[in-house]
PDB file of N, CA and C in Angstrom:
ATOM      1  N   UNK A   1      -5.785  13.227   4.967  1.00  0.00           N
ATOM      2  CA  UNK A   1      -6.488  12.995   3.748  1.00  0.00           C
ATOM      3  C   UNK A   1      -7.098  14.318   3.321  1.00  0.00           C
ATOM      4  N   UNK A   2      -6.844  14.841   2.056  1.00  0.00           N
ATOM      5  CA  UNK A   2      -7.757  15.589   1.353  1.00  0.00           C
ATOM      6  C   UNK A   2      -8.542  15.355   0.491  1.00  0.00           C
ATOM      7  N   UNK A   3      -9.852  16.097   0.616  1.00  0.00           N
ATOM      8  CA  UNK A   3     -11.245  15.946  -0.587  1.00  0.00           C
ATOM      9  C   UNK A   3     -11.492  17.612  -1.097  1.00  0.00           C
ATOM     10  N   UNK A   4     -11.861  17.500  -2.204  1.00  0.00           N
ATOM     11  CA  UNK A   4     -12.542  18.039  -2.793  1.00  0.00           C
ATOM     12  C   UNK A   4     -13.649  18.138  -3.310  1.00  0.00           C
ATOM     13  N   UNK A   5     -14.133  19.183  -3.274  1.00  0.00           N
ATOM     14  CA  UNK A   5     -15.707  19.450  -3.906  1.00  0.00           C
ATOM     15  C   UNK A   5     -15.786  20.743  -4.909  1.00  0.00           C
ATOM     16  N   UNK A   6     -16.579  20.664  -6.176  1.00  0.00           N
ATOM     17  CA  UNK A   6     -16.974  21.789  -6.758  1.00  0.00           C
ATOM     18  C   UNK A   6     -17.950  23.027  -5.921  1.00  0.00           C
ATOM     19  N   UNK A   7     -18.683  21.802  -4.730  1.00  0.00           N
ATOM     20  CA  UNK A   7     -19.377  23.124  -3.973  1.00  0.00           C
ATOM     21  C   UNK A   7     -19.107  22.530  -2.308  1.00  0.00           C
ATOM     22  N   UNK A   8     -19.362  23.718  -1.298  1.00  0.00           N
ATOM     23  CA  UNK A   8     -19.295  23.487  -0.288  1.00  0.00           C
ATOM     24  C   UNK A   8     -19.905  22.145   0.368  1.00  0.00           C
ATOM     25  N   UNK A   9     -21.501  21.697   0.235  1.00  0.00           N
ATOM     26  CA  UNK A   9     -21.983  20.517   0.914  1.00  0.00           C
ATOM     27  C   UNK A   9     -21.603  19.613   0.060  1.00  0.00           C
ATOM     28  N   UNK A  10     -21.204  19.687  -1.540  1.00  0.00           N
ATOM     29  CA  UNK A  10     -20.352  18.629  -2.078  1.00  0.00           C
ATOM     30  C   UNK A  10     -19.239  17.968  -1.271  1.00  0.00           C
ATOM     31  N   UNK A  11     -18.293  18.698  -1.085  1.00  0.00           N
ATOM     32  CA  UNK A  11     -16.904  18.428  -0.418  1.00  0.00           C
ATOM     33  C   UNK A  11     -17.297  18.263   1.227  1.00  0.00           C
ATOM     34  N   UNK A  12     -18.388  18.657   1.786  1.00  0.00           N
ATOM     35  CA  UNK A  12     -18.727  18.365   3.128  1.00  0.00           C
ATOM     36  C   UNK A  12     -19.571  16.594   3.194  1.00  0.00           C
ATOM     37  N   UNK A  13     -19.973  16.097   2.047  1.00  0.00           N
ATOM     38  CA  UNK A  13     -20.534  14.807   1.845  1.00  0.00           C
ATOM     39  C   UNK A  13     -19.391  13.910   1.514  1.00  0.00           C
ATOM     40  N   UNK A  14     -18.588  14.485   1.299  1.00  0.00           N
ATOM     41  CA  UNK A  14     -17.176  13.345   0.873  1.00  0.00           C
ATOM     42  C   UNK A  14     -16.742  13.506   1.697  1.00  0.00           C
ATOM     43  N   UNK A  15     -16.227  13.868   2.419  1.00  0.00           N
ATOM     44  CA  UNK A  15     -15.705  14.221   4.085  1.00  0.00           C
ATOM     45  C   UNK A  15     -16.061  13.398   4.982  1.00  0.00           C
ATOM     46  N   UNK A  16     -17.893  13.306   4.852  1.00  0.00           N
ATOM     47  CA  UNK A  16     -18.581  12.734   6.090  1.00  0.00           C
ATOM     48  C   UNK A  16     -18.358  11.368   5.265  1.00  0.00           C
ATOM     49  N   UNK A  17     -18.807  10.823   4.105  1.00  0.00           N
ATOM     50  CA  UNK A  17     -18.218   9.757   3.258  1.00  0.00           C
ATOM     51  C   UNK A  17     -16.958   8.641   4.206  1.00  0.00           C
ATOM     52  N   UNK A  18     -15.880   9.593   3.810  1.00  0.00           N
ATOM     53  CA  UNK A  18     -14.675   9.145   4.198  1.00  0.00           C
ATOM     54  C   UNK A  18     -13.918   9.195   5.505  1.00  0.00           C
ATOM     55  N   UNK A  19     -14.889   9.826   6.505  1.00  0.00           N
ATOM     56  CA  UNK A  19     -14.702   9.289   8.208  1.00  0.00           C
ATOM     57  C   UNK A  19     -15.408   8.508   8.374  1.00  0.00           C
ATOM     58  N   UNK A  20     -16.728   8.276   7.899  1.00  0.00           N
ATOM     59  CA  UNK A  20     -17.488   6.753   8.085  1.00  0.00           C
ATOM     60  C   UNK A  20     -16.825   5.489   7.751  1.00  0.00           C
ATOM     61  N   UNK A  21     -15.784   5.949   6.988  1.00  0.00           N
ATOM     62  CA  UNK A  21     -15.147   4.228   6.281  1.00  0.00           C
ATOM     63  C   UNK A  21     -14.250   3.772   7.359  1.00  0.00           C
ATOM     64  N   UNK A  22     -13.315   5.214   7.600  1.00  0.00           N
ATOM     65  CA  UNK A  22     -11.843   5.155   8.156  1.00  0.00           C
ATOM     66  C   UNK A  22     -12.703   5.293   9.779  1.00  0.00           C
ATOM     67  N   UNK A  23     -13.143   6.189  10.428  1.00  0.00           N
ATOM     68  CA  UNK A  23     -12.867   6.531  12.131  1.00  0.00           C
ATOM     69  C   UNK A  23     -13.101   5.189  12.356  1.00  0.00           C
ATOM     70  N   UNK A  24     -12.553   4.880  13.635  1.00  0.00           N
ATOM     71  CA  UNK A  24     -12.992   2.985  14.379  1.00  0.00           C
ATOM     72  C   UNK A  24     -12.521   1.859  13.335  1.00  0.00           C
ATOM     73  N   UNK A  25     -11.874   2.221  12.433  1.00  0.00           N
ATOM     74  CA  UNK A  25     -11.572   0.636  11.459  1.00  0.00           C
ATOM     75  C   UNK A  25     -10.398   0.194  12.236  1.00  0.00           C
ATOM     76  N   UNK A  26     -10.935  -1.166  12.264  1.00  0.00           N
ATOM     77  CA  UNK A  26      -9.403  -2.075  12.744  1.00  0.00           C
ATOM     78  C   UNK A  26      -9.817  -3.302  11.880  1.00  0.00           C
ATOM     79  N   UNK A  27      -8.435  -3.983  12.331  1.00  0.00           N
ATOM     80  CA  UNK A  27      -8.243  -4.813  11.187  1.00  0.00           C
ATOM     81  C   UNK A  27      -6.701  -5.537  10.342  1.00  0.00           C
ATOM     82  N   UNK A  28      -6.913  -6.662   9.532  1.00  0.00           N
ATOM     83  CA  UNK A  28      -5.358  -6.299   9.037  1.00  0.00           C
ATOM     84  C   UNK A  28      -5.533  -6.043   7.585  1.00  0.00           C
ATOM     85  N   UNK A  29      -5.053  -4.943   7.359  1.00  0.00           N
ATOM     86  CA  UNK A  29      -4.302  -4.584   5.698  1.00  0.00           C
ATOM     87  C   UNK A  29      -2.827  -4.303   5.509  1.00  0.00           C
ATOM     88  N   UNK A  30      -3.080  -5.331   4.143  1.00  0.00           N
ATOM     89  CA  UNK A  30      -1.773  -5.925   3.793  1.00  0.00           C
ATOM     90  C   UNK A  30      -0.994  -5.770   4.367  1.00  0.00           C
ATOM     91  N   UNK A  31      -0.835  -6.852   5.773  1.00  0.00           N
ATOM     92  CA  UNK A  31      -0.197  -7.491   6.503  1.00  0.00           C
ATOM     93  C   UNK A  31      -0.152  -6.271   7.762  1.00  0.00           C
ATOM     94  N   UNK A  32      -0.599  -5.192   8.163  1.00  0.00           N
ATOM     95  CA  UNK A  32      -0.392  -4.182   8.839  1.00  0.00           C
ATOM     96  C   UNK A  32      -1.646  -4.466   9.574  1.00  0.00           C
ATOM     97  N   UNK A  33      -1.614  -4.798  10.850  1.00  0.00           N
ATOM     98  CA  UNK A  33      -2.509  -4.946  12.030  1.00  0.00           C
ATOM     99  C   UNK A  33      -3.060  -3.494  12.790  1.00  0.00           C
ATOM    100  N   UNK A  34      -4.322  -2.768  12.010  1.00  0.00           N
ATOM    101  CA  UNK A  34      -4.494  -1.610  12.920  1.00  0.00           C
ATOM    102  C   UNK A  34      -5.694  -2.290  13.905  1.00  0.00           C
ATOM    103  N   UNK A  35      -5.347  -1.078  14.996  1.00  0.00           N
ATOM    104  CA  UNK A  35      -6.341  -1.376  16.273  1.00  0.00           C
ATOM    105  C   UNK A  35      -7.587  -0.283  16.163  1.00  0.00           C
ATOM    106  N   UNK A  36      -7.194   0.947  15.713  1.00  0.00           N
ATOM    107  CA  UNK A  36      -7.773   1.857  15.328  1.00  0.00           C
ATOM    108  C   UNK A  36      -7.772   3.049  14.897  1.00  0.00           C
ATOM    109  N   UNK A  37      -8.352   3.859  14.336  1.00  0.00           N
ATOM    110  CA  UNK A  37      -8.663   5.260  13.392  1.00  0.00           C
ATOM    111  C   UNK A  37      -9.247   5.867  14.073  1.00  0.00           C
ATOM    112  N   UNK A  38      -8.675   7.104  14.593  1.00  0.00           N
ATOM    113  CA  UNK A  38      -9.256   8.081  15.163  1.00  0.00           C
ATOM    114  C   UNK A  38      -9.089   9.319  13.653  1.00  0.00           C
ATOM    115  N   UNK A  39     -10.168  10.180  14.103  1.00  0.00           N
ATOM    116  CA  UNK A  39      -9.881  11.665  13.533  1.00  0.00           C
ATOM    117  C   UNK A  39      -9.534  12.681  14.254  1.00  0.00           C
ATOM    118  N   UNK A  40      -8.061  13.537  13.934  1.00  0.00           N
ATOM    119  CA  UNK A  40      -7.909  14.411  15.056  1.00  0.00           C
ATOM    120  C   UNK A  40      -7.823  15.504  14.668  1.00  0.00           C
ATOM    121  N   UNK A  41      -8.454  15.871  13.269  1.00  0.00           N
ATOM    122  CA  UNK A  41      -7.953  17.449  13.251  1.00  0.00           C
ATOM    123  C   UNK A  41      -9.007  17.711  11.764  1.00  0.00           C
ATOM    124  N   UNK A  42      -9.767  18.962  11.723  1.00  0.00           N
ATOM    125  CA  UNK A  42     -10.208  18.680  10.292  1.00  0.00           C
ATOM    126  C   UNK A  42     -10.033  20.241  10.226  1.00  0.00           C
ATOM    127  N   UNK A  43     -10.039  20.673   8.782  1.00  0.00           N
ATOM    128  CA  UNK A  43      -9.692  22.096   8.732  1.00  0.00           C
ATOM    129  C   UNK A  43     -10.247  22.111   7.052  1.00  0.00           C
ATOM    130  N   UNK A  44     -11.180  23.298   6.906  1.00  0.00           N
ATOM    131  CA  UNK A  44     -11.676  23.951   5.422  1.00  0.00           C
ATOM    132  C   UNK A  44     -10.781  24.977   4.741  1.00  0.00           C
ATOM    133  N   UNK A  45     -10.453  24.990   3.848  1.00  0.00           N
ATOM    134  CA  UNK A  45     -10.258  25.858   2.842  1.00  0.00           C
ATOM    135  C   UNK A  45     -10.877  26.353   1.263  1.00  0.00           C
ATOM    136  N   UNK A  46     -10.925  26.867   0.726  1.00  0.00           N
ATOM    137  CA  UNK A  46     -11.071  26.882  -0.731  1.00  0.00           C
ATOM    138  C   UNK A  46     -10.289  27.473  -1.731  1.00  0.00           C
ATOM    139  N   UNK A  47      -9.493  26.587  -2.293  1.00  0.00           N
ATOM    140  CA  UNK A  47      -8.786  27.215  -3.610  1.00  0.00           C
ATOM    141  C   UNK A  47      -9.076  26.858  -4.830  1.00  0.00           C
ATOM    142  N   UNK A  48      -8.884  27.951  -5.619  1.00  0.00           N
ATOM    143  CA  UNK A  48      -9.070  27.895  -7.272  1.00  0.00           C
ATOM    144  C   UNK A  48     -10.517  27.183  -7.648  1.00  0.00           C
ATOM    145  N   UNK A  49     -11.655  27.978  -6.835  1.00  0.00           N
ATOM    146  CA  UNK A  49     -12.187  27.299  -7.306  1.00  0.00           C
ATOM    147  C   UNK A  49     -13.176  26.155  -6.567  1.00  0.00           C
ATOM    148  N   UNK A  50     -12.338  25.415  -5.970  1.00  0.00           N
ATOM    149  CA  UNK A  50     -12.694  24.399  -4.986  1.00  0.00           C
ATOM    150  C   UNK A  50     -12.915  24.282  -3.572  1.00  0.00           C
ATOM    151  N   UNK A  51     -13.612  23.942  -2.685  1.00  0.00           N
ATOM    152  CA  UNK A  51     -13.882  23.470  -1.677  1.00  0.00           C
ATOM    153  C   UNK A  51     -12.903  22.297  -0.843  1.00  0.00           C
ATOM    154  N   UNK A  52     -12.151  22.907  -0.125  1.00  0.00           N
ATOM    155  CA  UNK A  52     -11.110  21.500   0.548  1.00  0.00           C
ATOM    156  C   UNK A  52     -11.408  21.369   1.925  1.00  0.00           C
ATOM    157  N   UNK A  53     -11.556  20.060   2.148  1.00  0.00           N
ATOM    158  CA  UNK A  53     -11.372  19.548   3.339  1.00  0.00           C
ATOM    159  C   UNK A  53     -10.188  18.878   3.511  1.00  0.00           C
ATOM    160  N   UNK A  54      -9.809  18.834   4.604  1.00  0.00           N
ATOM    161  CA  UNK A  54      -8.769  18.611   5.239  1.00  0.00           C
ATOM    162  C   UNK A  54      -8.974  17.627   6.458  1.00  0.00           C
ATOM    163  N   UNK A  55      -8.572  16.288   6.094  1.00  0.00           N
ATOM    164  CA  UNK A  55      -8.840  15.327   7.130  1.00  0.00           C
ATOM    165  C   UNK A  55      -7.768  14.850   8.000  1.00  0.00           C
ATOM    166  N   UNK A  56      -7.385  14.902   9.410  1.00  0.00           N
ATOM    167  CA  UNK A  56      -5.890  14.278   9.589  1.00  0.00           C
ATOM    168  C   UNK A  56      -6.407  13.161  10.996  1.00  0.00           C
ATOM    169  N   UNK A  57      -5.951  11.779  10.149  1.00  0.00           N
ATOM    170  CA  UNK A  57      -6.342  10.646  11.369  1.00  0.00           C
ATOM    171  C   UNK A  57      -5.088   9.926  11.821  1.00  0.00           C
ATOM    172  N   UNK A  58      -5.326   9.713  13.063  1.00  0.00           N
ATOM    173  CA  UNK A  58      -4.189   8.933  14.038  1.00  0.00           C
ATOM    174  C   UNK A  58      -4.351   7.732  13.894  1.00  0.00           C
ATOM    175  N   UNK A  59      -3.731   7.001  13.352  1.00  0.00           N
ATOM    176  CA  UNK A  59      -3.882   5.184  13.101  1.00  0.00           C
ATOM    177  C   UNK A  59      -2.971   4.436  14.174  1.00  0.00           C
ATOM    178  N   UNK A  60      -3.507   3.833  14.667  1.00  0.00           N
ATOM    179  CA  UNK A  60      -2.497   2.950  15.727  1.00  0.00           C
ATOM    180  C   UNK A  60      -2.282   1.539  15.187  1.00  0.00           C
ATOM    181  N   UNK A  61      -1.364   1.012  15.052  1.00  0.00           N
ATOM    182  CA  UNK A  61      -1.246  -0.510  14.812  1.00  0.00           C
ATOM    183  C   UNK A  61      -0.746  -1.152  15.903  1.00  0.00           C
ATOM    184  N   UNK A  62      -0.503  -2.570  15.881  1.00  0.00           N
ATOM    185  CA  UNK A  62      -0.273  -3.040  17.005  1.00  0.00           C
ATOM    186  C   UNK A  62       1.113  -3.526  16.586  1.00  0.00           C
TER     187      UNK A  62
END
């Protein structure tokens, strides 16, 4: 998953945002049985401008 921000703790609040929803969710969506969301990799950049985070999560289903 990528986010963006116009400023650095912008794009660092959507980040923390969007591992609170996803890390540990299990569950079924639409019809897909996950067990769980890990986060395994996060990495910053900034282009043109912007602030990127870089989110990459391991989903396991059953």
């Amino acid at each position: 998953m990528i986010v963006a921000g116009s400023t650095y703790p912008e794009a660092l609040q959507i980040a923390k945002q969007v591992l609170g929803r996803m890390e540990h969710t299990r569950g079924l969506y639409e019809g897909i049985s996950i067990s769980e969301i890990k986060l395994v990799n996060a990495e910053e950049d900034y282009i043109e401008d912007a602030f990127i985070q870089k989110l990459t999560f391991n989903i396991e289903i059953l």
